[in-house]
Protein backbone atom coordinates (compact mmCIF):
# COMPACT_ATOMS: atom_id res chain seq x y z
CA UNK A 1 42.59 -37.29 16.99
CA UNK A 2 42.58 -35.90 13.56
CA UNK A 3 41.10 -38.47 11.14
CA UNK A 4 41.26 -37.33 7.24
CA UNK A 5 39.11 -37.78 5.13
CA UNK A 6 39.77 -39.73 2.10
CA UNK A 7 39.62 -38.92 -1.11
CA UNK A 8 37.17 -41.60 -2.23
CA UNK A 9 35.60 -41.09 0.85
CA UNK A 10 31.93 -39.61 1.13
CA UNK A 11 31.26 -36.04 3.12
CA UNK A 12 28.91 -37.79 4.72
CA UNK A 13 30.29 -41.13 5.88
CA UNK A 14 33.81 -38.98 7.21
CA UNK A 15 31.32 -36.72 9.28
CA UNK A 16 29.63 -39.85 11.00
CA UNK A 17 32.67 -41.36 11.44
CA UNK A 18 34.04 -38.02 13.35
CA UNK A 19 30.35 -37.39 15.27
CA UNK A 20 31.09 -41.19 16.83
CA UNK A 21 34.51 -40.14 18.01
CA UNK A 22 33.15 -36.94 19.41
CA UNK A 23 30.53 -39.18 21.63
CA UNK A 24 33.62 -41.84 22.75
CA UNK A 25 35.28 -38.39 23.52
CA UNK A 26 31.90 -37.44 25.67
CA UNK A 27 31.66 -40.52 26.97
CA UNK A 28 35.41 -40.11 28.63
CA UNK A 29 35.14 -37.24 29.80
CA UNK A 30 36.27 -35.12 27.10
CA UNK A 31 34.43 -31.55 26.89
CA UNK A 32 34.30 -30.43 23.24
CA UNK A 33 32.48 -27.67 22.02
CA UNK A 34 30.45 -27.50 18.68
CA UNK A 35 32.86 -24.88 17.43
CA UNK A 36 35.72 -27.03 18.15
CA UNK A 37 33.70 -30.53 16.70
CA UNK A 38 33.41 -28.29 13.37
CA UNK A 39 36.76 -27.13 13.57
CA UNK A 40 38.26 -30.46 13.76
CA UNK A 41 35.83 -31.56 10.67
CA UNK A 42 36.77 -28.81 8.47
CA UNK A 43 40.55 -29.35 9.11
CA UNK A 44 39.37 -33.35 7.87
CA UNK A 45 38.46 -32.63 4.99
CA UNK A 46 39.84 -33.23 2.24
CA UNK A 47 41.30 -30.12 -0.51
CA UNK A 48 38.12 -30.34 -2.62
CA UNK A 49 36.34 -28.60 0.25
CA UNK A 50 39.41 -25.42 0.29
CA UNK A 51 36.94 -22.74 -1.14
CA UNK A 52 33.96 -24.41 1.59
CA UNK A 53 36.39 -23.66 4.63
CA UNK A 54 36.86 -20.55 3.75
CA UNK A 55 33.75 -19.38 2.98
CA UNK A 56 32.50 -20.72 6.24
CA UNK A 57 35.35 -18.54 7.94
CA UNK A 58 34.48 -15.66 6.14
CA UNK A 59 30.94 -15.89 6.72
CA UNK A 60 31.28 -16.13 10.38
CA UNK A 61 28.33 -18.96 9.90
CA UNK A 62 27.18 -20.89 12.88
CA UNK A 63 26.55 -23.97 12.22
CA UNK A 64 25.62 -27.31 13.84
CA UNK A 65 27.06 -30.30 13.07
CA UNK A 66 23.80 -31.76 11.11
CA UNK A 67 23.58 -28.42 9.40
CA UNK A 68 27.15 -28.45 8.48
CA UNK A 69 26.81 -32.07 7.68
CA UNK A 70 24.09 -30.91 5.08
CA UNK A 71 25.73 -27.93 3.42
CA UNK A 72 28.91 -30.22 3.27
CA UNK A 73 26.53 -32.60 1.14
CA UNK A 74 24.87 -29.98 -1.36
CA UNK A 75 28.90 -28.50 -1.99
């Protein structure tokens, strides 16, 4: 259930688009964690955001998905 982010796209419109597939997910049933909700965003997005990823894997940072949603923003 990837969706990718396009490259006219906003950060922020992709991320609300991906939190309302992670509540139809809830809804059936599905159990996904916040590590694996920010997972599947980072792998979204789109190359601009290379250097973000791997910062955010390098800094071991915890985010959740409204604070990622805001760092995304400010990048």
């Amino acid at each position: 259930m990837i969706s990718q982010q396009k490259t006219c796209t906003p950060v922020k419109e992709n991320m609300l688009k991906l939190m309302r597939f992670f509540v139809e997910a809830e809804v059936n049933r599905a159990e996904l964690d916040v590590n694996t909700q920010i997972e599947i965003v980072l792998k979204s997005l789109t190359k601009e955001f290379v250097s973000f990823r791997v910062a955010y894997n390098l800094g071991n940072k915890a985010f959740t998905l409204t604070q990622l949603m805001k760092e995304l923003q400010s990048y």
